[in-house]
PDB file of N, CA and C in Angstrom:
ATOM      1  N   UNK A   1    -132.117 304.647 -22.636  1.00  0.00           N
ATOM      2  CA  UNK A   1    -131.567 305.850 -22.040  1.00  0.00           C
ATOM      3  C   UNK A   1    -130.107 305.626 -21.691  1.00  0.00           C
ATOM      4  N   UNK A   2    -129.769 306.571 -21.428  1.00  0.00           N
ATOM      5  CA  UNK A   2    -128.001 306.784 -20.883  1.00  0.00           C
ATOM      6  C   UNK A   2    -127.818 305.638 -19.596  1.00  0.00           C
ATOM      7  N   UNK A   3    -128.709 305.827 -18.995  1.00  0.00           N
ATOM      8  CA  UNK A   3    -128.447 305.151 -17.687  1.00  0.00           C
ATOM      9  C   UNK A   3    -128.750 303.546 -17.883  1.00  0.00           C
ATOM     10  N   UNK A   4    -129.839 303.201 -18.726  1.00  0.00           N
ATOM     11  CA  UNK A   4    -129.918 301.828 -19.023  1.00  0.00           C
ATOM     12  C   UNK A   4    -128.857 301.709 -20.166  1.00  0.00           C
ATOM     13  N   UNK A   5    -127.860 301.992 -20.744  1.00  0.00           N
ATOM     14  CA  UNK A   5    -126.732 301.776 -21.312  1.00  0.00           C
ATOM     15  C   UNK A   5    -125.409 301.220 -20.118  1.00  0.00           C
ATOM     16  N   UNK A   6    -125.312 302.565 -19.447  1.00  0.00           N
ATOM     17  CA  UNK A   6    -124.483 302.404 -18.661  1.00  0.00           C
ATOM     18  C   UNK A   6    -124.660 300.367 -17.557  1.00  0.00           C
ATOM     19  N   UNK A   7    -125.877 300.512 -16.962  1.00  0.00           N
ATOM     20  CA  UNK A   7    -126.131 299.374 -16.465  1.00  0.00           C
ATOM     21  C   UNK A   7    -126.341 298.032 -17.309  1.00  0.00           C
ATOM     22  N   UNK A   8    -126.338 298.171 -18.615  1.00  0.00           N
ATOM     23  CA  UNK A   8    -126.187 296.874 -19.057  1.00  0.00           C
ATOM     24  C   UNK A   8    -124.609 296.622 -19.654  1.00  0.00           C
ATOM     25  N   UNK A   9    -124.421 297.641 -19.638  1.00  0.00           N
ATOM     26  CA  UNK A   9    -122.491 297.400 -20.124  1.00  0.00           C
ATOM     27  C   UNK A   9    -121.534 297.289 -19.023  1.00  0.00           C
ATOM     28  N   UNK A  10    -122.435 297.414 -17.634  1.00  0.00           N
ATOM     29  CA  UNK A  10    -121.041 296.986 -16.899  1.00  0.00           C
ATOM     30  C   UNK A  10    -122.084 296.272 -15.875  1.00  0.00           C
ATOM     31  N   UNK A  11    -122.543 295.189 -15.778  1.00  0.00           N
ATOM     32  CA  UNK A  11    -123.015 294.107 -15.128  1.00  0.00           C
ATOM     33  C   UNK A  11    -122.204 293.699 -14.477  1.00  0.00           C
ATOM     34  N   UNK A  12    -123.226 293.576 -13.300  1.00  0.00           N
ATOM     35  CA  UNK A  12    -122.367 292.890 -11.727  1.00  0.00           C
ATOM     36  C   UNK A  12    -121.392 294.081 -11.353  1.00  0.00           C
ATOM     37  N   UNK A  13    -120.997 295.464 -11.749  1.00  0.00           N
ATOM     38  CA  UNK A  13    -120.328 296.557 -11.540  1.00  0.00           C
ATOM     39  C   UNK A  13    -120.706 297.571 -10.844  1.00  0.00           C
ATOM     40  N   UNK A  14    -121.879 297.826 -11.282  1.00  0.00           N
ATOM     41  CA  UNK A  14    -122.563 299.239 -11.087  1.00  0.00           C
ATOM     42  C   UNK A  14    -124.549 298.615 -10.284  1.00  0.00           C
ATOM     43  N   UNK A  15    -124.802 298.945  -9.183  1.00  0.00           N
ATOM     44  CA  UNK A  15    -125.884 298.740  -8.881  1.00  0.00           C
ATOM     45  C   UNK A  15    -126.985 299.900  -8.555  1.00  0.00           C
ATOM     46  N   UNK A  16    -128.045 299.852  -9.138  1.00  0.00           N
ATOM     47  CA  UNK A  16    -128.925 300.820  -8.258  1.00  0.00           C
ATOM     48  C   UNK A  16    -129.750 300.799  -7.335  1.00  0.00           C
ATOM     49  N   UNK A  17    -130.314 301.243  -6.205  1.00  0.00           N
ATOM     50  CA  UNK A  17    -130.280 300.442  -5.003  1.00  0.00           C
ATOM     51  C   UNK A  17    -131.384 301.015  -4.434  1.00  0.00           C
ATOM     52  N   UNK A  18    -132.395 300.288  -4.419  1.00  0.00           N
ATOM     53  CA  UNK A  18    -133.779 301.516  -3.751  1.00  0.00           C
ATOM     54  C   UNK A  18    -133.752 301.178  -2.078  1.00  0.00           C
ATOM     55  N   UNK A  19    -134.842 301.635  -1.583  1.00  0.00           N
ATOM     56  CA  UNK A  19    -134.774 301.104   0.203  1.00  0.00           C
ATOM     57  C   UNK A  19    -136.178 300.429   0.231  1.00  0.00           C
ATOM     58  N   UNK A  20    -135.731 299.688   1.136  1.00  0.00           N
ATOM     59  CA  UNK A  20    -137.738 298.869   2.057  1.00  0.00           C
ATOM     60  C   UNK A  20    -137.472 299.352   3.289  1.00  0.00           C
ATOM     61  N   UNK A  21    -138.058 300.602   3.580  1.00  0.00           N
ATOM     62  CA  UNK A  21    -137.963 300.736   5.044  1.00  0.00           C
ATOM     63  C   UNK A  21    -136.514 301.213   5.653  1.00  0.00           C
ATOM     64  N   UNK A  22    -135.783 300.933   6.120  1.00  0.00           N
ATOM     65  CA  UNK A  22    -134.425 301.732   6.359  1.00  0.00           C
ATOM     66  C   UNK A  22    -133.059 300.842   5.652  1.00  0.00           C
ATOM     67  N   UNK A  23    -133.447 299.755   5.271  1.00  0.00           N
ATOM     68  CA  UNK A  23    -132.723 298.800   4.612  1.00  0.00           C
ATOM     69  C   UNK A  23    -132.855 298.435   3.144  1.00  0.00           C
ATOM     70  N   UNK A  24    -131.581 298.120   2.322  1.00  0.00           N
ATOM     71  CA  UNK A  24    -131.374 298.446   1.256  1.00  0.00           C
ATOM     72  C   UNK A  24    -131.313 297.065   0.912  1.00  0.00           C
ATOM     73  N   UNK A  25    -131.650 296.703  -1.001  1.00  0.00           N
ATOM     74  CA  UNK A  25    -131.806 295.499  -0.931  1.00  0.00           C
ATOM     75  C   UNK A  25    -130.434 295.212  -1.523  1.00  0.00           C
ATOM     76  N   UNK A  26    -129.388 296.205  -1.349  1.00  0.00           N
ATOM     77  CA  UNK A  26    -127.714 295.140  -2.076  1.00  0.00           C
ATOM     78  C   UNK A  26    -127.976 294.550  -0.725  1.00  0.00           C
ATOM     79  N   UNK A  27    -126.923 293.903  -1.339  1.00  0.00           N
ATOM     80  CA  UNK A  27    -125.504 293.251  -0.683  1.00  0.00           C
ATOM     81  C   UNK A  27    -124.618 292.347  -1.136  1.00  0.00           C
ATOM     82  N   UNK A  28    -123.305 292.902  -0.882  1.00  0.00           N
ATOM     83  CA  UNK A  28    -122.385 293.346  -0.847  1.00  0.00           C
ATOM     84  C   UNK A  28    -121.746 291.372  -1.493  1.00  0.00           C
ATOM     85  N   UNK A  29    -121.803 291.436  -2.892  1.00  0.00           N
ATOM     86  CA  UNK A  29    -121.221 290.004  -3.431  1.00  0.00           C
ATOM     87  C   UNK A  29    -120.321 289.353  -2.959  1.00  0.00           C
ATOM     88  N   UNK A  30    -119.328 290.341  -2.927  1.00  0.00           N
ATOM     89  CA  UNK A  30    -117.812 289.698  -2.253  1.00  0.00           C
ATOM     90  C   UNK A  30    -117.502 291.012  -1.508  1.00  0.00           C
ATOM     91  N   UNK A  31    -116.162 290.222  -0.738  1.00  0.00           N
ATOM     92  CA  UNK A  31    -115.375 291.617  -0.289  1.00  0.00           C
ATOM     93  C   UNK A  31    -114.439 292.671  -1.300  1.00  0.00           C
ATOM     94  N   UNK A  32    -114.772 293.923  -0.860  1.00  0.00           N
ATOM     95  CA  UNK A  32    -114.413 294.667  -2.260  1.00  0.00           C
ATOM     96  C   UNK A  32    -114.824 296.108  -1.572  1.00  0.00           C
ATOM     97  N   UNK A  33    -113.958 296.566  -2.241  1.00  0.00           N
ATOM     98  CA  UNK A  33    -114.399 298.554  -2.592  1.00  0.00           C
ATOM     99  C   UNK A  33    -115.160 299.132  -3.171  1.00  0.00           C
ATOM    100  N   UNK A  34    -115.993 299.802  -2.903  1.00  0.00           N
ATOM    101  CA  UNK A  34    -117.578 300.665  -3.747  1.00  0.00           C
ATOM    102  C   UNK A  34    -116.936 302.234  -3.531  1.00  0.00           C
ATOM    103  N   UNK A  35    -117.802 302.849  -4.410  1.00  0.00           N
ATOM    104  CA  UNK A  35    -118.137 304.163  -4.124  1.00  0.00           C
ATOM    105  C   UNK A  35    -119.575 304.456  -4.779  1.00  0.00           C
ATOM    106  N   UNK A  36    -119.747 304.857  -3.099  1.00  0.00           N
ATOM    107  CA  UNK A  36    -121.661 304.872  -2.945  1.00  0.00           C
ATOM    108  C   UNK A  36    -122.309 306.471  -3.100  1.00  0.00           C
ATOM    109  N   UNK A  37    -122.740 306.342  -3.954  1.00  0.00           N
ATOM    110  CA  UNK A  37    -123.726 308.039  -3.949  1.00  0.00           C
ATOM    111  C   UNK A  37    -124.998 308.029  -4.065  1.00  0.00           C
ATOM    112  N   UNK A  38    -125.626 308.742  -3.778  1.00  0.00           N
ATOM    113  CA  UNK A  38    -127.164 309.162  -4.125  1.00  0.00           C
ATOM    114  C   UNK A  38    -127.313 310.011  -2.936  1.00  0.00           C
ATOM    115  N   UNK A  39    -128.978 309.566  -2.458  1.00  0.00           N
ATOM    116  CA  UNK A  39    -129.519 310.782  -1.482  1.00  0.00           C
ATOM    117  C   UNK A  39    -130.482 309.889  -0.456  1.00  0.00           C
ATOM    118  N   UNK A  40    -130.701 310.117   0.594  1.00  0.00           N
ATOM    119  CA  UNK A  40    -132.013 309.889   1.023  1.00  0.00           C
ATOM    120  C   UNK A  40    -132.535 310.659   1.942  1.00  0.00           C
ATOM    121  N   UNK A  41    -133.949 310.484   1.596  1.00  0.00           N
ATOM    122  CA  UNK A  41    -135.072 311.594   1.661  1.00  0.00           C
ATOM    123  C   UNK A  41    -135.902 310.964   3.105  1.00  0.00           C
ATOM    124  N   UNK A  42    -136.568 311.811   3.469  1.00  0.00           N
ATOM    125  CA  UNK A  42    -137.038 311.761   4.698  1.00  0.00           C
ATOM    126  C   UNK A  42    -138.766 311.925   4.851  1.00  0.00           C
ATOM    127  N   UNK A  43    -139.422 311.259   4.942  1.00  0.00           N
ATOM    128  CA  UNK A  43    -140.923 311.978   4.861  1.00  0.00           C
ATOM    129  C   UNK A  43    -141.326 311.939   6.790  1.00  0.00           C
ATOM    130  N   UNK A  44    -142.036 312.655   6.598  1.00  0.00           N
ATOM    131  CA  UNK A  44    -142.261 312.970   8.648  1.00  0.00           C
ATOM    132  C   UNK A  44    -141.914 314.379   9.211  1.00  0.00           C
ATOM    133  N   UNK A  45    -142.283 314.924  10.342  1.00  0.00           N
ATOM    134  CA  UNK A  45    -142.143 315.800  10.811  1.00  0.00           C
ATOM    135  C   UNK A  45    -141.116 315.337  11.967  1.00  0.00           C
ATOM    136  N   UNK A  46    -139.877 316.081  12.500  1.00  0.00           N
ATOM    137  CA  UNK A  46    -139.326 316.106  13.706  1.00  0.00           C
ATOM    138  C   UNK A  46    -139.572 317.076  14.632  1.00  0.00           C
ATOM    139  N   UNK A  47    -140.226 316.182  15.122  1.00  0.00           N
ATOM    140  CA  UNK A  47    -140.506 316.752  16.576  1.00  0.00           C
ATOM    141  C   UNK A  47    -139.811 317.570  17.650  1.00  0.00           C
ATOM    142  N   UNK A  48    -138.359 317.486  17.535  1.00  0.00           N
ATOM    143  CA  UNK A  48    -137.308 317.727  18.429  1.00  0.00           C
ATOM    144  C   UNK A  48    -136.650 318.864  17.790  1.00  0.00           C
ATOM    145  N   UNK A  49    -136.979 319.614  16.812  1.00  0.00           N
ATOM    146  CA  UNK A  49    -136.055 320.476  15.995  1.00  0.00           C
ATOM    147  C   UNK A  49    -135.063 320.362  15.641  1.00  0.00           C
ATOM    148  N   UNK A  50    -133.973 319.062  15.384  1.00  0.00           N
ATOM    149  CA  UNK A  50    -132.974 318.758  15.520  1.00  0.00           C
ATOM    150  C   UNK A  50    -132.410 319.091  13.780  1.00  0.00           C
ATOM    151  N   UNK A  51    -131.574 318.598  13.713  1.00  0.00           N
ATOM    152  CA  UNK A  51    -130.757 318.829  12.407  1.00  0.00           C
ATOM    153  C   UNK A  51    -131.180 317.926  11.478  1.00  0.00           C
ATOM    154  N   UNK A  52    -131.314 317.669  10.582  1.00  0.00           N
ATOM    155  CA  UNK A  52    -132.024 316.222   9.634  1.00  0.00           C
ATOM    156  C   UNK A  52    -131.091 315.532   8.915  1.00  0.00           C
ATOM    157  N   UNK A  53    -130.257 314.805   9.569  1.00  0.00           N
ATOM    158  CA  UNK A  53    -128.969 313.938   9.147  1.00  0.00           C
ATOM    159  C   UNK A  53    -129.713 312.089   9.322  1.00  0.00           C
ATOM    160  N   UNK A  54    -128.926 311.947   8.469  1.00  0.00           N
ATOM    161  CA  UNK A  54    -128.843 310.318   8.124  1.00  0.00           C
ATOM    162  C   UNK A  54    -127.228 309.653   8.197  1.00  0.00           C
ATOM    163  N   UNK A  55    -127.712 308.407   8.929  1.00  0.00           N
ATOM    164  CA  UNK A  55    -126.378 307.795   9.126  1.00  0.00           C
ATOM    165  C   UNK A  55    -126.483 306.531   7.902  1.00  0.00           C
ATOM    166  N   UNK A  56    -125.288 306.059   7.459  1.00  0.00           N
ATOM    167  CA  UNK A  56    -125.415 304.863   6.051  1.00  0.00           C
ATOM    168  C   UNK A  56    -124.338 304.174   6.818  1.00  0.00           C
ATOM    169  N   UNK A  57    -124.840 302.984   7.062  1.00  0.00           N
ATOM    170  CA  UNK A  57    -124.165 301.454   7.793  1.00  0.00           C
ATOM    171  C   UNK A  57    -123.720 300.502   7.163  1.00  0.00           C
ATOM    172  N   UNK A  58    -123.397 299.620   7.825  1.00  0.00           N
ATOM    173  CA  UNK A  58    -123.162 298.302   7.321  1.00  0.00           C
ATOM    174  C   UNK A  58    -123.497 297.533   8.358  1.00  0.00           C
ATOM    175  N   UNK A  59    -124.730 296.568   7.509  1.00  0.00           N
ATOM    176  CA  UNK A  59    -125.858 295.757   8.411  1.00  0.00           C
ATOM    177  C   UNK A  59    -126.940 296.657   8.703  1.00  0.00           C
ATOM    178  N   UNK A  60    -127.578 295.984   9.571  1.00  0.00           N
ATOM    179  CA  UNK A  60    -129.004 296.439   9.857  1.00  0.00           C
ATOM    180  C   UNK A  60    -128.910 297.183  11.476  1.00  0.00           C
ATOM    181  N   UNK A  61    -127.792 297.500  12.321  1.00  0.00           N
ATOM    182  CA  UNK A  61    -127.939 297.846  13.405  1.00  0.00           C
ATOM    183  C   UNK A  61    -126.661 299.372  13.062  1.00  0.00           C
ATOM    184  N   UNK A  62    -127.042 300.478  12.767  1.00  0.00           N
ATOM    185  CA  UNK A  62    -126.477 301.059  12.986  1.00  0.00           C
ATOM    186  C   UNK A  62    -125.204 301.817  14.474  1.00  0.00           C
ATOM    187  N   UNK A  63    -124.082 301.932  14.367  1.00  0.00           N
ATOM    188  CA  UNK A  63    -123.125 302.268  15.396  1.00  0.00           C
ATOM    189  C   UNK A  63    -121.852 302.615  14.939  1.00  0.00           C
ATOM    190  N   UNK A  64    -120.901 303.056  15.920  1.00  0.00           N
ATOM    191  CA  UNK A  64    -119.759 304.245  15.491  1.00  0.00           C
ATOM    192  C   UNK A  64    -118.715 302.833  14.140  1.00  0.00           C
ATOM    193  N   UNK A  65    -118.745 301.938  14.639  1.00  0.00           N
ATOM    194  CA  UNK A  65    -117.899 301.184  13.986  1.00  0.00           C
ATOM    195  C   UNK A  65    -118.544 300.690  12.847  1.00  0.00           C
ATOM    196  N   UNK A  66    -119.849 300.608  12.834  1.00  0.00           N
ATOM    197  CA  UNK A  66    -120.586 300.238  11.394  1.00  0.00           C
ATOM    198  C   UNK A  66    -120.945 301.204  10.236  1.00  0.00           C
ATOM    199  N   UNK A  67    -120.467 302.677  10.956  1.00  0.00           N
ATOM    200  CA  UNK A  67    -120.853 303.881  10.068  1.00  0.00           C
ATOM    201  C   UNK A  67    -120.312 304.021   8.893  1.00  0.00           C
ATOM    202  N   UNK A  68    -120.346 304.389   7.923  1.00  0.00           N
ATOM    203  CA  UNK A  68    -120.026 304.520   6.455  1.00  0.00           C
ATOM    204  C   UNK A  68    -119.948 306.145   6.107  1.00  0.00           C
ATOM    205  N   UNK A  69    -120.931 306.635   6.265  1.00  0.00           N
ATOM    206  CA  UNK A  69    -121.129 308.226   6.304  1.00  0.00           C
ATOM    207  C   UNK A  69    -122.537 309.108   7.363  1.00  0.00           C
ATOM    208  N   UNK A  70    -122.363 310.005   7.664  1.00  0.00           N
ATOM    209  CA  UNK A  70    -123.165 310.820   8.226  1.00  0.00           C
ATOM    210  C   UNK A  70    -123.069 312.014   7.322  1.00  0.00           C
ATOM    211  N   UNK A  71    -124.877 312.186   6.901  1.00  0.00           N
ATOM    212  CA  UNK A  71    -124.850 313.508   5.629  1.00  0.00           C
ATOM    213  C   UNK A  71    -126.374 314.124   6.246  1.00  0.00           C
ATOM    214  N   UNK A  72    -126.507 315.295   5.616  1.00  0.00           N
ATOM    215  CA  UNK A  72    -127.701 315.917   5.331  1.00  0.00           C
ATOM    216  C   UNK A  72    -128.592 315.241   4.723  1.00  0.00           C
ATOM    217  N   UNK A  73    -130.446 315.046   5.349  1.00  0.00           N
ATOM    218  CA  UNK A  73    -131.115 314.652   4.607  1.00  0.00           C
ATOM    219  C   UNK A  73    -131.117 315.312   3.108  1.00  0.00           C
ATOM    220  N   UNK A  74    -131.499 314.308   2.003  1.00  0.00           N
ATOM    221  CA  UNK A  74    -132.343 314.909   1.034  1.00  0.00           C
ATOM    222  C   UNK A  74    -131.028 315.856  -0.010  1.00  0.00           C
ATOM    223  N   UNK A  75    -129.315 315.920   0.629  1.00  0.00           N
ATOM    224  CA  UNK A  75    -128.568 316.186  -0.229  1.00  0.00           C
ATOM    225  C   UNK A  75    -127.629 315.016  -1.121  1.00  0.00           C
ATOM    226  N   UNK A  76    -127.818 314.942  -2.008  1.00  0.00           N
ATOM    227  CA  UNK A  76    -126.543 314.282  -2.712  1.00  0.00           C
ATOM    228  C   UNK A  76    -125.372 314.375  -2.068  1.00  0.00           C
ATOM    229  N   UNK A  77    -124.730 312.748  -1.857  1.00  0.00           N
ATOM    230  CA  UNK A  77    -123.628 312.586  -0.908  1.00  0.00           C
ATOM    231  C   UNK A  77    -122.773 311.767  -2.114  1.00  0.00           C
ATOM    232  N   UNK A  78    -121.711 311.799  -1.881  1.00  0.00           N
ATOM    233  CA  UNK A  78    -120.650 310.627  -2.506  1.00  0.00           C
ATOM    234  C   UNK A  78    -119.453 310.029  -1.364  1.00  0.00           C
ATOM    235  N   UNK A  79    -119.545 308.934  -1.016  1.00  0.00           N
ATOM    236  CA  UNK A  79    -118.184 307.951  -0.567  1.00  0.00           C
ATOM    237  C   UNK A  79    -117.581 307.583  -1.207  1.00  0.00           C
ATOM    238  N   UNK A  80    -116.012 307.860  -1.498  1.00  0.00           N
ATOM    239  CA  UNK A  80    -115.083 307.073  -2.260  1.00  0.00           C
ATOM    240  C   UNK A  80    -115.209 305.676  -1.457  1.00  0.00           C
ATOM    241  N   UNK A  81    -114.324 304.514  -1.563  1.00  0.00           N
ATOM    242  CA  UNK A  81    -113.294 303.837  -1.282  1.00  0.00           C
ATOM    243  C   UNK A  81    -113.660 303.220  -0.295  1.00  0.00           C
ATOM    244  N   UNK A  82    -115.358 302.747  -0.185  1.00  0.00           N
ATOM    245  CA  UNK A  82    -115.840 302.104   1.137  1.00  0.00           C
ATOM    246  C   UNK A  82    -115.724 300.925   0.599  1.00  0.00           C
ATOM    247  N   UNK A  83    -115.384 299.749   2.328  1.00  0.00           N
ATOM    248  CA  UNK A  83    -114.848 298.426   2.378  1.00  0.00           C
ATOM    249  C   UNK A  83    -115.870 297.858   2.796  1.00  0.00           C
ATOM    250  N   UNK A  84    -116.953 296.851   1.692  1.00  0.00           N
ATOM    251  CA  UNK A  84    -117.678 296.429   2.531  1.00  0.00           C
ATOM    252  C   UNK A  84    -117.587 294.683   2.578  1.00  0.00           C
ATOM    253  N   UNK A  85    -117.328 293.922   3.298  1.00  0.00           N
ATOM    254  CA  UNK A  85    -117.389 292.496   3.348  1.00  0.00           C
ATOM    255  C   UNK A  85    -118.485 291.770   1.959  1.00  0.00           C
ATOM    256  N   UNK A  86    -118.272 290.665   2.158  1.00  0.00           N
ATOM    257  CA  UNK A  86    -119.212 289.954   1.328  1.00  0.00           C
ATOM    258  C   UNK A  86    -119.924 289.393   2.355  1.00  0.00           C
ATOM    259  N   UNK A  87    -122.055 289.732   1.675  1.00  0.00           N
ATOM    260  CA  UNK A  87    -122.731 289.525   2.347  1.00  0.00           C
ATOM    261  C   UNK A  87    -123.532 290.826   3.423  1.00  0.00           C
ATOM    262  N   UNK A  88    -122.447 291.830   3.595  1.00  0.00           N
ATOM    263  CA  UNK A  88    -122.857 292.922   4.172  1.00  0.00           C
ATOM    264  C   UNK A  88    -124.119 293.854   3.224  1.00  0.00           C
ATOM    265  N   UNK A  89    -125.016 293.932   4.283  1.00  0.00           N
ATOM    266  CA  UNK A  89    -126.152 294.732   4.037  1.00  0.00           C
ATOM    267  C   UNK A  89    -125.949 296.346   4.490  1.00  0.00           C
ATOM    268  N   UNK A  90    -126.318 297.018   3.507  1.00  0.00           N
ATOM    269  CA  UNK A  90    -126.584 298.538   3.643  1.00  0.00           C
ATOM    270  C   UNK A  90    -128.032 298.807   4.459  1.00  0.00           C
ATOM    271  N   UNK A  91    -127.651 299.565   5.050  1.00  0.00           N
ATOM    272  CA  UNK A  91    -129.367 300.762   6.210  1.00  0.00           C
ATOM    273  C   UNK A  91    -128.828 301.562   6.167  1.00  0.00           C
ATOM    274  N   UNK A  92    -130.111 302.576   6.740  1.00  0.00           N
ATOM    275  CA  UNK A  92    -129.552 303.933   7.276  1.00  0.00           C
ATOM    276  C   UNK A  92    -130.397 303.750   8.680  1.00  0.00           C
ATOM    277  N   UNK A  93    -130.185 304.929   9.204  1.00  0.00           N
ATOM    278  CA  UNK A  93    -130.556 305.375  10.735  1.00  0.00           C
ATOM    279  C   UNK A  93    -130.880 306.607  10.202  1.00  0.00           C
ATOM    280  N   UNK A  94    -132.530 307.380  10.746  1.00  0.00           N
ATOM    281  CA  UNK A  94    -132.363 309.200  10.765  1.00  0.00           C
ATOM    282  C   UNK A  94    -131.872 309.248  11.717  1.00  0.00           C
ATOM    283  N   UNK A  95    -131.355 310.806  12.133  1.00  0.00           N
ATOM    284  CA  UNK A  95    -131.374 311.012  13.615  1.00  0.00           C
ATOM    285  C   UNK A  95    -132.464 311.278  14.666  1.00  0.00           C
ATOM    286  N   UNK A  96    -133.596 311.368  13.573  1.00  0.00           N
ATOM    287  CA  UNK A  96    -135.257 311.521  14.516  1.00  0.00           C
ATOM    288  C   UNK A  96    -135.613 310.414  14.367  1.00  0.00           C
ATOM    289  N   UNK A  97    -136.673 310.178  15.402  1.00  0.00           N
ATOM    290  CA  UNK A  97    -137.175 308.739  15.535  1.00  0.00           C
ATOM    291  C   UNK A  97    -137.919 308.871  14.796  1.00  0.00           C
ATOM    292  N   UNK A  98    -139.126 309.758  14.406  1.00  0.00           N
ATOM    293  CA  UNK A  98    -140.285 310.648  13.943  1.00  0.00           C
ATOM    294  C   UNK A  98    -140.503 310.283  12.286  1.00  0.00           C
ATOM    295  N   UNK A  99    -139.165 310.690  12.174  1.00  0.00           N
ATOM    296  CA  UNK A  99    -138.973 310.268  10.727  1.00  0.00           C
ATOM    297  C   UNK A  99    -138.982 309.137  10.203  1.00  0.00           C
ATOM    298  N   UNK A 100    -139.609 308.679   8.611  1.00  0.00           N
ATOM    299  CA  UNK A 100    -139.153 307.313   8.195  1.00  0.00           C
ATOM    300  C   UNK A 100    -138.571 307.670   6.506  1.00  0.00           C
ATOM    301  N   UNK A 101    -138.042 307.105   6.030  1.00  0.00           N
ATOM    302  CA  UNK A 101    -137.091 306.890   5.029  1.00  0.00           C
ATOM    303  C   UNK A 101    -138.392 306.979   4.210  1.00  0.00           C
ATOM    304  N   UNK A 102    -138.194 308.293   2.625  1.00  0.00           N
ATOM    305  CA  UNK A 102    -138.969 308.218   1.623  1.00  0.00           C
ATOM    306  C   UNK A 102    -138.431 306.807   0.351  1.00  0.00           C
ATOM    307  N   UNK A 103    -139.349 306.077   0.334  1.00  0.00           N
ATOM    308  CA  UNK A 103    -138.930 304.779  -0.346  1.00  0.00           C
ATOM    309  C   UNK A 103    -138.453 305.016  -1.460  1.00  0.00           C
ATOM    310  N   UNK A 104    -139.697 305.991  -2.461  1.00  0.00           N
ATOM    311  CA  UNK A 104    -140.165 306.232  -3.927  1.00  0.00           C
ATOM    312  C   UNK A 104    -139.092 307.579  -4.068  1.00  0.00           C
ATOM    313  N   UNK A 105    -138.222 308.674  -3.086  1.00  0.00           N
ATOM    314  CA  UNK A 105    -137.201 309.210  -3.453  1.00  0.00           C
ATOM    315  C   UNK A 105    -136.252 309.597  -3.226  1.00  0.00           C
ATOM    316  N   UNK A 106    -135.761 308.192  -1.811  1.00  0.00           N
ATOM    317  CA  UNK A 106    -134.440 307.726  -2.026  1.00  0.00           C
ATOM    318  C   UNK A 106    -134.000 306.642  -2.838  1.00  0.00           C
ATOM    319  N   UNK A 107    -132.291 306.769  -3.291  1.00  0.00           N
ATOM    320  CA  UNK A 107    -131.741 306.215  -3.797  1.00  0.00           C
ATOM    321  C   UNK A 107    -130.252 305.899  -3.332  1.00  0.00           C
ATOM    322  N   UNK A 108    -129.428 305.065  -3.680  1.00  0.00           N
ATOM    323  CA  UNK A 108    -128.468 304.828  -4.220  1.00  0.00           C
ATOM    324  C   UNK A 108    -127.684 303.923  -5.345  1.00  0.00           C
ATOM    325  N   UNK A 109    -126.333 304.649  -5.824  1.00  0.00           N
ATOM    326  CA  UNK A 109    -125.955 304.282  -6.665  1.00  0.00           C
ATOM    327  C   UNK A 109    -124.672 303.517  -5.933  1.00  0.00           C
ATOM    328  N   UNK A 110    -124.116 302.340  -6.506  1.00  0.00           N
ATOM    329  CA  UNK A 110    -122.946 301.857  -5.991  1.00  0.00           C
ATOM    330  C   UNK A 110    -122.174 301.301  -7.069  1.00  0.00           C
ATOM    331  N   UNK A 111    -120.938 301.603  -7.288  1.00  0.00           N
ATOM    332  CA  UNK A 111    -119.803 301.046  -8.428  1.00  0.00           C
ATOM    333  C   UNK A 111    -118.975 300.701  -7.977  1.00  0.00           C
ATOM    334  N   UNK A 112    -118.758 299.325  -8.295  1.00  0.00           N
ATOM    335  CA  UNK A 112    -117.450 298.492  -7.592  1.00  0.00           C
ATOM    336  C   UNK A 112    -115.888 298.864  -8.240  1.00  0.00           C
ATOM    337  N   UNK A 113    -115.553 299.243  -7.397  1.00  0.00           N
ATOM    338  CA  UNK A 113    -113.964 299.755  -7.711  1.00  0.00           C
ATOM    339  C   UNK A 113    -113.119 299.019  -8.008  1.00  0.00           C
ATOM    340  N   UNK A 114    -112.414 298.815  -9.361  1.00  0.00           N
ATOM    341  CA  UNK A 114    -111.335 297.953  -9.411  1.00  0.00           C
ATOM    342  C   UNK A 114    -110.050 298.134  -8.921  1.00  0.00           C
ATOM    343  N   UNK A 115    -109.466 296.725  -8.253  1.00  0.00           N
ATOM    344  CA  UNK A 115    -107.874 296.688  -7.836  1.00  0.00           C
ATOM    345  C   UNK A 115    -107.105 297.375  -8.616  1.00  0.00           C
TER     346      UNK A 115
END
């Protein structure tokens, strides 16, 4: 397919990135620039009526200085030009507790940006 073309012609470039739970299994080779897209999905009811946003981190403890983006569940998002260390792990946070991260249909895509 198109997409297994694309990923075998640019190795170590382009990653696709499923979740275990709120944590993602990159991370982050060296220090370097990505631009991260996909979606993630939400399975659960919120209890609180609140808005259904997801926060995307760096590391496993989400906070204002580790944030990457804040989006709508379940819409296609894109980040240019994110800085992530080498070694840094991707999560998300919902904003309901209620909620847990759909494994089987979230995703992301990440392409390392050249200098």
């Amino acid at each position: 397919t198109f997409t297994a073309l694309i990923l075998q012609d640019c190795q170590h470039q382009i990653w696709t990135v499923q979740f275990s739970g709120k944590d993602t299994a990159f991370v982050s080779p060296r220090s370097q620039r990505y631009t991260i897209f996909g979606k993630v999905v939400s399975k659960g009811n919120c209890s609180d009526n609140s808005s259904n946003t997801f926060r995307l981190c760096r590391n496993f403890v989400c906070s204002t200085a580790s944030e990457i983006t804040r989006e709508p569940v379940a819409k296609l998002f894109i980040v240019n030009n994110v800085e992530l260390e080498e070694g840094t792990r991707l999560s998300v946070e919902i904003n309901c507790g209620d909620l847990e991260v759909d494994e089987k249909a979230s995703n992301l895509t990440i392409l390392l940006l050249k200098d």
